[in-house]
PDB file of N, CA and C in Angstrom:
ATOM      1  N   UNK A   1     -19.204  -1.253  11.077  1.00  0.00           N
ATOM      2  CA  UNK A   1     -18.273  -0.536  10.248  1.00  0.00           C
ATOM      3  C   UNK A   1     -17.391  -1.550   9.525  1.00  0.00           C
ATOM      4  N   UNK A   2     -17.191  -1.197   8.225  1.00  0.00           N
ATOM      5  CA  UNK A   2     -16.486  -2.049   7.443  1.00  0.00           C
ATOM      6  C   UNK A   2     -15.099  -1.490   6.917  1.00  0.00           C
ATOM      7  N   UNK A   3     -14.079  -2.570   6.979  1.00  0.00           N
ATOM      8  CA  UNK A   3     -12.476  -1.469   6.394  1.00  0.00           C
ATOM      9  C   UNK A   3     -12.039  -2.846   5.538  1.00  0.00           C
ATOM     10  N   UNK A   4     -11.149  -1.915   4.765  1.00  0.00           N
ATOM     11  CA  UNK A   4     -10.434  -2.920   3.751  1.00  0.00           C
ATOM     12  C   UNK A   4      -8.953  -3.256   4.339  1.00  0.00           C
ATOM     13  N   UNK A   5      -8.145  -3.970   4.494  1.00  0.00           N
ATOM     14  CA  UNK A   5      -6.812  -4.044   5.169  1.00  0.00           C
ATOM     15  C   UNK A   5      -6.106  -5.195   4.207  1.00  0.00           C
ATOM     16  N   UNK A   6      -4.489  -5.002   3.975  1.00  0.00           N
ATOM     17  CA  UNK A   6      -4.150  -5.853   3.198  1.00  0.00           C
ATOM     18  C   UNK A   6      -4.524  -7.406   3.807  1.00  0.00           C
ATOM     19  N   UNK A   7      -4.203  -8.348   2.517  1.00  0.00           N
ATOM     20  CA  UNK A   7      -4.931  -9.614   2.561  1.00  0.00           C
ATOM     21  C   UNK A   7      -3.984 -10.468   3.809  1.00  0.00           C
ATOM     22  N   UNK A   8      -5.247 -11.244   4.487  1.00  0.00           N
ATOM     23  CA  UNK A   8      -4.403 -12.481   5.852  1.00  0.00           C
ATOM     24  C   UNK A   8      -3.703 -12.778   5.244  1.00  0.00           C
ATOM     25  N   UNK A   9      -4.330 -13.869   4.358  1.00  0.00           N
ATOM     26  CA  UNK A   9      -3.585 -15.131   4.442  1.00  0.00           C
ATOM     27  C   UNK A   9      -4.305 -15.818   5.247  1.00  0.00           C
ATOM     28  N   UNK A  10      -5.556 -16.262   5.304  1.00  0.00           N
ATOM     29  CA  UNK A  10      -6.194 -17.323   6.548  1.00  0.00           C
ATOM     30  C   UNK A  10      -5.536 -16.823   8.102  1.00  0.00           C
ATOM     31  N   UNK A  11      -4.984 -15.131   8.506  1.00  0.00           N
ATOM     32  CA  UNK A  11      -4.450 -15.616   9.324  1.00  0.00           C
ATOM     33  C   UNK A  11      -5.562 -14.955  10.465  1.00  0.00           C
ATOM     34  N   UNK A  12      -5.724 -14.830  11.426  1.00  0.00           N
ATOM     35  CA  UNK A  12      -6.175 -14.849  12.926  1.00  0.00           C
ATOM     36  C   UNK A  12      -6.130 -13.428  12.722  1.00  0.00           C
ATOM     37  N   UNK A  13      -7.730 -11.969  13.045  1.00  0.00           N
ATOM     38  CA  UNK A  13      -7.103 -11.130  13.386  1.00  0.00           C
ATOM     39  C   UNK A  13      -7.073 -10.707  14.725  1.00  0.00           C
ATOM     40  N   UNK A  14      -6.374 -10.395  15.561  1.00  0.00           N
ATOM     41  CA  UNK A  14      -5.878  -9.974  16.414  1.00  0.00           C
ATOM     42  C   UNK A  14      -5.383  -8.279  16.689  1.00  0.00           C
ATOM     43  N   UNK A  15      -5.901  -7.193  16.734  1.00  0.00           N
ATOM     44  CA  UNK A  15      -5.809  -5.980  16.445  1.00  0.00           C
ATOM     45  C   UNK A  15      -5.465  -5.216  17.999  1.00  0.00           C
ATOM     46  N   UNK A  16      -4.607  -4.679  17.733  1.00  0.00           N
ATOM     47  CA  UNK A  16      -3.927  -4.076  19.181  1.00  0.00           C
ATOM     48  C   UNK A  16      -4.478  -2.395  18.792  1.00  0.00           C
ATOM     49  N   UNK A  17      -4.936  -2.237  20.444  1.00  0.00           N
ATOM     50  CA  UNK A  17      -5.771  -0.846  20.379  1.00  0.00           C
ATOM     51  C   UNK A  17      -4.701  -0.187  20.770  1.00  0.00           C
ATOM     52  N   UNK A  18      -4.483   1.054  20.276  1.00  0.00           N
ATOM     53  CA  UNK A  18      -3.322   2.090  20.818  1.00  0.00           C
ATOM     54  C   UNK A  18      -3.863   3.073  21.779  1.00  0.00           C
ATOM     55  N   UNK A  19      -5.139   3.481  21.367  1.00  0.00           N
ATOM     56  CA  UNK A  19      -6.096   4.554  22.033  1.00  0.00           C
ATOM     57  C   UNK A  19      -7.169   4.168  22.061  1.00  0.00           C
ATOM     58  N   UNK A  20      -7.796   4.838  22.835  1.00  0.00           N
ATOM     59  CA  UNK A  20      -9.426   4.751  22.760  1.00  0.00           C
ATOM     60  C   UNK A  20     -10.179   6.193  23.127  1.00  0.00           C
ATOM     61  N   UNK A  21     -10.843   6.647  22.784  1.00  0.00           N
ATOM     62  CA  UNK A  21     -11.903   7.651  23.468  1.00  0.00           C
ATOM     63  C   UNK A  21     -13.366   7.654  23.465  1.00  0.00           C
ATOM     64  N   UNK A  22     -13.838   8.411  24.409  1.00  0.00           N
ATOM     65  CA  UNK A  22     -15.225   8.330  24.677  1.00  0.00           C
ATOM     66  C   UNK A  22     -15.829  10.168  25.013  1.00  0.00           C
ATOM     67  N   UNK A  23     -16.852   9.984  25.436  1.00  0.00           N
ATOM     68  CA  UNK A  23     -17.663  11.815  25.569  1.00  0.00           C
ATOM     69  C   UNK A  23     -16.637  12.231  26.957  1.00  0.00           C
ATOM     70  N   UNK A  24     -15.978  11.751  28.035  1.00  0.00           N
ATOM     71  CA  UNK A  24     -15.688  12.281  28.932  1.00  0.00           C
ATOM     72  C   UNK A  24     -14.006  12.064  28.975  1.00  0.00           C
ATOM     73  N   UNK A  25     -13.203  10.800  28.459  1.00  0.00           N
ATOM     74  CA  UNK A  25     -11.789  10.658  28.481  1.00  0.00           C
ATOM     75  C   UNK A  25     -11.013  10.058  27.073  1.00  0.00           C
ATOM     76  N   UNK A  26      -9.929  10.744  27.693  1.00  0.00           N
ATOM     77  CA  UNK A  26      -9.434   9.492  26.584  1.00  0.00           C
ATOM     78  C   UNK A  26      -8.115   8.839  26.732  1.00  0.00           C
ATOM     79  N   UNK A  27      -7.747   7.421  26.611  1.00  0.00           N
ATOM     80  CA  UNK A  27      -7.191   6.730  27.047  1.00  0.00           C
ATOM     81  C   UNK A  27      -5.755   6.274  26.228  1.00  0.00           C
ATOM     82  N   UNK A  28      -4.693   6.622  26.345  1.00  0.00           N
ATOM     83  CA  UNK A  28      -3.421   6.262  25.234  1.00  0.00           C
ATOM     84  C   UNK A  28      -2.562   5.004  26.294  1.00  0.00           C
ATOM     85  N   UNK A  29      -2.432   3.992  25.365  1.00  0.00           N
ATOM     86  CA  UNK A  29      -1.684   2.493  25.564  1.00  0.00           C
ATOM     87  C   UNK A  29      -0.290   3.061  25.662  1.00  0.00           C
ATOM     88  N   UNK A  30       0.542   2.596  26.335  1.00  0.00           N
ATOM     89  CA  UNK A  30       2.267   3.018  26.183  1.00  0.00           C
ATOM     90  C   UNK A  30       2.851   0.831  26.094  1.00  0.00           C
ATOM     91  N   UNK A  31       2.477   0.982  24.724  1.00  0.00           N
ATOM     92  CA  UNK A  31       2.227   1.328  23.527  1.00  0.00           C
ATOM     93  C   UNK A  31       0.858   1.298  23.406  1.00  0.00           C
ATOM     94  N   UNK A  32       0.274  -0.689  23.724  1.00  0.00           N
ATOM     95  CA  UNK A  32      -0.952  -1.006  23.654  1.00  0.00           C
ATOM     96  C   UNK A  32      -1.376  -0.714  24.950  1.00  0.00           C
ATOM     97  N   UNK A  33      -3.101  -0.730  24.828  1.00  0.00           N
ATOM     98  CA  UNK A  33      -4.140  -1.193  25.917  1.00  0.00           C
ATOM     99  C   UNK A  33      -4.738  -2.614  26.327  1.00  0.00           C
ATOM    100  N   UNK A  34      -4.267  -2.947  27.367  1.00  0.00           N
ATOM    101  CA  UNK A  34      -4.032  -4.590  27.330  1.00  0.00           C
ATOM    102  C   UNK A  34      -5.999  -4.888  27.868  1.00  0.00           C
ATOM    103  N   UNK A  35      -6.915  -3.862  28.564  1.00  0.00           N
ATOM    104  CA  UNK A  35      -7.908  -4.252  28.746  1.00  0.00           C
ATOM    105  C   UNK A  35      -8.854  -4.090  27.764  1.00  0.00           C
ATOM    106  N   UNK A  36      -8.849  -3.360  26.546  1.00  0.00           N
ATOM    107  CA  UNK A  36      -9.527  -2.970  25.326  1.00  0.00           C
ATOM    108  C   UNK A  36      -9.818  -4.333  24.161  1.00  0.00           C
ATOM    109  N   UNK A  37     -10.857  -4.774  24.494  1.00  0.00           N
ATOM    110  CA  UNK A  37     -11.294  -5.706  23.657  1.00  0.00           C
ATOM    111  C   UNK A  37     -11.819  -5.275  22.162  1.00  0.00           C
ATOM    112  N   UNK A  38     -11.605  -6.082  21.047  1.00  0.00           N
ATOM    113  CA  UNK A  38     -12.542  -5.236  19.574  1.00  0.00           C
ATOM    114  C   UNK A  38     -13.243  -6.923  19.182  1.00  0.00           C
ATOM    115  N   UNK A  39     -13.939  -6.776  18.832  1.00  0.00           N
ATOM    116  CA  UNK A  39     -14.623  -8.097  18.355  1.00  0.00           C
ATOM    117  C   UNK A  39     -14.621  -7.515  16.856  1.00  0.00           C
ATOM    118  N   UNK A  40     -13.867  -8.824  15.728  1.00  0.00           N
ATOM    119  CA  UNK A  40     -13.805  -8.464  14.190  1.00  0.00           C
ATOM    120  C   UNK A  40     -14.039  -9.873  13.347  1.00  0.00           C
ATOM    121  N   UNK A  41     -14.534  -9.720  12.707  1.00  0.00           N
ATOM    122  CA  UNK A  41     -15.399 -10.535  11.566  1.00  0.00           C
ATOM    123  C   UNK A  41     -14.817 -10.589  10.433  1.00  0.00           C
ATOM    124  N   UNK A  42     -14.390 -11.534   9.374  1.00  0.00           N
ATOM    125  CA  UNK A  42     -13.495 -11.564   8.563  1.00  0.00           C
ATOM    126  C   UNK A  42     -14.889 -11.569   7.651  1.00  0.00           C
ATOM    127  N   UNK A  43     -15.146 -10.841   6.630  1.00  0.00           N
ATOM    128  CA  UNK A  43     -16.127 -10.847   5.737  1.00  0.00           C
ATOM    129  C   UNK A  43     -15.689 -11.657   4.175  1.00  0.00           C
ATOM    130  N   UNK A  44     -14.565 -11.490   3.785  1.00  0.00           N
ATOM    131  CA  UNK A  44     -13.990 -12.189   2.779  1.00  0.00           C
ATOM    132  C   UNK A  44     -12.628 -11.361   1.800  1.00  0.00           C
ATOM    133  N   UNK A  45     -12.204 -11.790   0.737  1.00  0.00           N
ATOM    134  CA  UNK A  45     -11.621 -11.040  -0.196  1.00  0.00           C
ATOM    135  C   UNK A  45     -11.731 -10.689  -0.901  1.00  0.00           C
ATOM    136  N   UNK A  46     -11.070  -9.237  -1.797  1.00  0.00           N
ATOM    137  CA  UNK A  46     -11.612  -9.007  -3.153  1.00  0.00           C
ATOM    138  C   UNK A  46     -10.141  -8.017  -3.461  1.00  0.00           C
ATOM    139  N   UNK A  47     -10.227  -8.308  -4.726  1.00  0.00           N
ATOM    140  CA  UNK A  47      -9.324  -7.168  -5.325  1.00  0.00           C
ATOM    141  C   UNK A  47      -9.434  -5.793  -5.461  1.00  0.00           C
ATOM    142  N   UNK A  48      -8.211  -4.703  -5.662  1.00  0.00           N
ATOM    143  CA  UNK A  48      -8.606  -3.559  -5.481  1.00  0.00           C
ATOM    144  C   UNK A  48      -8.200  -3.029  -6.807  1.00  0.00           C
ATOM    145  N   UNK A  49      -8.231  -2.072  -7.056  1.00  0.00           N
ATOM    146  CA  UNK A  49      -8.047  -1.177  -8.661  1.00  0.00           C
ATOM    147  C   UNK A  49      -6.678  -1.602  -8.884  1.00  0.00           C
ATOM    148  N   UNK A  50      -6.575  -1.681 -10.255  1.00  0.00           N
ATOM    149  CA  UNK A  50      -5.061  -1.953 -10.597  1.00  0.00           C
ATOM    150  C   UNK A  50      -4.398  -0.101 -11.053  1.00  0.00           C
ATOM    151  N   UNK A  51      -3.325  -0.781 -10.566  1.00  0.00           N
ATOM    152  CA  UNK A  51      -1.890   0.595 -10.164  1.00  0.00           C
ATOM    153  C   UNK A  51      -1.456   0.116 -11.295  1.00  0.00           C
ATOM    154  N   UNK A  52      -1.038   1.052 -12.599  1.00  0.00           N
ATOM    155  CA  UNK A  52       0.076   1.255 -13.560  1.00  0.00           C
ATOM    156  C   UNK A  52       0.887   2.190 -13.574  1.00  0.00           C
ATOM    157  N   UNK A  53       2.253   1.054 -13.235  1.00  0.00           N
ATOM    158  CA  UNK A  53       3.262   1.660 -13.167  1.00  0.00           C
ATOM    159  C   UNK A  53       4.145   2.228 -14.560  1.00  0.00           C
ATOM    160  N   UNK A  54       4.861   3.336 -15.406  1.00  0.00           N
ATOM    161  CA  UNK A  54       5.090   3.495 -16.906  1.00  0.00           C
ATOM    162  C   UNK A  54       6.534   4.307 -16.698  1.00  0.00           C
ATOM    163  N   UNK A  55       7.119   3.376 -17.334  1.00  0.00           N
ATOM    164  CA  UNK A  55       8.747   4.113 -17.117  1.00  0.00           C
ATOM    165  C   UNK A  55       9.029   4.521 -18.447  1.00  0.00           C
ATOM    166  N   UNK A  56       9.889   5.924 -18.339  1.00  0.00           N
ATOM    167  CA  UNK A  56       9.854   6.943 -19.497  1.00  0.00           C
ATOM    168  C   UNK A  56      11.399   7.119 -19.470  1.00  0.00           C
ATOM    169  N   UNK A  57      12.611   7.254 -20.561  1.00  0.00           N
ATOM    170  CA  UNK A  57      13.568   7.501 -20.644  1.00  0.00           C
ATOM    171  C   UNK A  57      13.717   8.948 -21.895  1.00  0.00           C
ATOM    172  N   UNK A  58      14.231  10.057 -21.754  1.00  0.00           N
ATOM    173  CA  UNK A  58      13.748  10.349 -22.906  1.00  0.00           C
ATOM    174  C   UNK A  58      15.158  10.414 -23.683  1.00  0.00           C
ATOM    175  N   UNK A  59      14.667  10.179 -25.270  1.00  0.00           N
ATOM    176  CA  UNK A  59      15.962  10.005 -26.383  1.00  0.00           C
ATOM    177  C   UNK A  59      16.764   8.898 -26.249  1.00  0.00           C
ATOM    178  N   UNK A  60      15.844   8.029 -25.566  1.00  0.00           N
ATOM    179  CA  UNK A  60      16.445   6.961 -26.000  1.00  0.00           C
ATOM    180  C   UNK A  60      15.922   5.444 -26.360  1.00  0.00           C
ATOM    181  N   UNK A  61      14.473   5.932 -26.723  1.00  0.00           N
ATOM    182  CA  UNK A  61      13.052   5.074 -27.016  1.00  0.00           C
ATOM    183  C   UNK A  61      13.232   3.709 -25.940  1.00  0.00           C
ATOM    184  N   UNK A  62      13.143   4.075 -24.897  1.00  0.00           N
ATOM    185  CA  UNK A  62      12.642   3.383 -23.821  1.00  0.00           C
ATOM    186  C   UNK A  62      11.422   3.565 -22.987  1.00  0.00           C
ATOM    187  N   UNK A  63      10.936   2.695 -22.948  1.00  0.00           N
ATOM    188  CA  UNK A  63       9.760   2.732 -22.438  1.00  0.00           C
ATOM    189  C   UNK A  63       9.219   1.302 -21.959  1.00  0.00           C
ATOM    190  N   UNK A  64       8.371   1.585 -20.917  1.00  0.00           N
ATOM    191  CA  UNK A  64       8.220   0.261 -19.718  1.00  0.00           C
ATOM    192  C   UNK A  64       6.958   0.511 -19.101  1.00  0.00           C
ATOM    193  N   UNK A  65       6.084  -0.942 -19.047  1.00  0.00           N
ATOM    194  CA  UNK A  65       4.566  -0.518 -18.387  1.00  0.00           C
ATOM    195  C   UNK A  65       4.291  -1.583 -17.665  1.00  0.00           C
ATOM    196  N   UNK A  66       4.202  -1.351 -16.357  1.00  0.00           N
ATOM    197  CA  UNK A  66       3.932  -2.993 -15.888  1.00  0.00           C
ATOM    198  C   UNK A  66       2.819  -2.621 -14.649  1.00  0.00           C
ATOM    199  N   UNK A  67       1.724  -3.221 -14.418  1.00  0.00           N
ATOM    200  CA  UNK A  67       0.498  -3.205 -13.740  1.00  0.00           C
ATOM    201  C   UNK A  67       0.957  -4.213 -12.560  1.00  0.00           C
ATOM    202  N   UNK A  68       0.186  -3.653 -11.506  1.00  0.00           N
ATOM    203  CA  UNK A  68       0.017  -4.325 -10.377  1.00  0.00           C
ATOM    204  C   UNK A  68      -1.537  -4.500  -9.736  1.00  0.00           C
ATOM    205  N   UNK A  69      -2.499  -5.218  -9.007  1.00  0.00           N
ATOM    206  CA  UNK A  69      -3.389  -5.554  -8.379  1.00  0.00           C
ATOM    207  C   UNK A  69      -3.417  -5.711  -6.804  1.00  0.00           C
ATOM    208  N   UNK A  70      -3.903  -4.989  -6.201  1.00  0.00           N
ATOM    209  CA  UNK A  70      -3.395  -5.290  -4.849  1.00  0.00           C
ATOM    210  C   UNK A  70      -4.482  -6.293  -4.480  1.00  0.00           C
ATOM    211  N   UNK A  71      -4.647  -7.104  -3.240  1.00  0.00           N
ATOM    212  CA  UNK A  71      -5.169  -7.794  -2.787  1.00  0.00           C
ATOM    213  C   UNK A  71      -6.029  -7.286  -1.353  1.00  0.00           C
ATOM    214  N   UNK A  72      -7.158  -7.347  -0.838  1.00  0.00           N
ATOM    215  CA  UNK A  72      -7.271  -6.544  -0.240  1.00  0.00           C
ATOM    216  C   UNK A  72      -8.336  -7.842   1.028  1.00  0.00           C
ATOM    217  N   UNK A  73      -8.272  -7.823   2.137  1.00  0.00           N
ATOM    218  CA  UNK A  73      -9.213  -8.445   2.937  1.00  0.00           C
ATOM    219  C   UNK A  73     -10.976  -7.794   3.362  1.00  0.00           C
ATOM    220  N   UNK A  74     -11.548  -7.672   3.626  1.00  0.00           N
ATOM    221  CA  UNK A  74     -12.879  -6.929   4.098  1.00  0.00           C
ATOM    222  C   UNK A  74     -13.170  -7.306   5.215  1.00  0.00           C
ATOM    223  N   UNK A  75     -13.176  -6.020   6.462  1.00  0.00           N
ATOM    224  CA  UNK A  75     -13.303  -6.894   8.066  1.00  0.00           C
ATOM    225  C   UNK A  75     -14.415  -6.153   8.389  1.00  0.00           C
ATOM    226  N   UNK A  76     -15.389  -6.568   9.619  1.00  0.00           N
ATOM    227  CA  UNK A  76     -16.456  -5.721   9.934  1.00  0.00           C
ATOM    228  C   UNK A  76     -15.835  -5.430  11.400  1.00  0.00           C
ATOM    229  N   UNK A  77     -16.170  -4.624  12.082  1.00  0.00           N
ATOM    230  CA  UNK A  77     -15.476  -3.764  13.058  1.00  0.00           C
ATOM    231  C   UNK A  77     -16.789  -4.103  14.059  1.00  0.00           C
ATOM    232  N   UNK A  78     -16.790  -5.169  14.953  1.00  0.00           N
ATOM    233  CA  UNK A  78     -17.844  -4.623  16.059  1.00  0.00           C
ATOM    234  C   UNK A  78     -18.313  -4.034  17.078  1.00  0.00           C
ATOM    235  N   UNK A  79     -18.156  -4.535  18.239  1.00  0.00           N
ATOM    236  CA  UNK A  79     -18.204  -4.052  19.557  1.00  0.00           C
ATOM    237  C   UNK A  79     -16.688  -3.838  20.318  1.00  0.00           C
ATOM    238  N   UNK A  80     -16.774  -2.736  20.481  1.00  0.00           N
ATOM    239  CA  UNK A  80     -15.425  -2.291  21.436  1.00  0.00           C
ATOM    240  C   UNK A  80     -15.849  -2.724  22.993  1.00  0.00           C
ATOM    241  N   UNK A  81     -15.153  -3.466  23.897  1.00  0.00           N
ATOM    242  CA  UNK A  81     -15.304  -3.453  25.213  1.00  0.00           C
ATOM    243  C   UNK A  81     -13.857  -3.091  25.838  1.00  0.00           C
TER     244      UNK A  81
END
């Protein structure tokens, strides 16, 4: 399984499980689950759709447009133990 999550930064991921479930239980961390392992794969980066932002005043010919790009990481999700 693949997810997009904002960008590291080269940094380490480290992902704290809150819950877990399975066909017979299910298990809630107060907060985390300290025995719940995730094995994750940093696949690389890419950009995501650009957001335009457009500010409107009316009667008083103002007007404002400024774009943003978010940055986005790509992780692969493997084995839960």
């Amino acid at each position: 399984m693949e997810i997009l999550i904002d960008r590291l930064d080269g940094k380490a991921v480290v992902p704290e499980v809150l819950m877990i479930s399975d066909e017979n239980a299910v298990k809630v961390g107060t907060p985390v689950l300290d025995k719940v392992k995730i094995n994750v794969k940093v696949l690389g980066e890419e950009k995501g759709d650009k957001v335009n932002v457009r500010k409107f005043r009316a009667k008083s010919r103002y007007r404002r447009r400024m774009g943003f790009t978010p940055l986005y990481t790509r992780v692969q999700i493997g084995k839960i133990t």
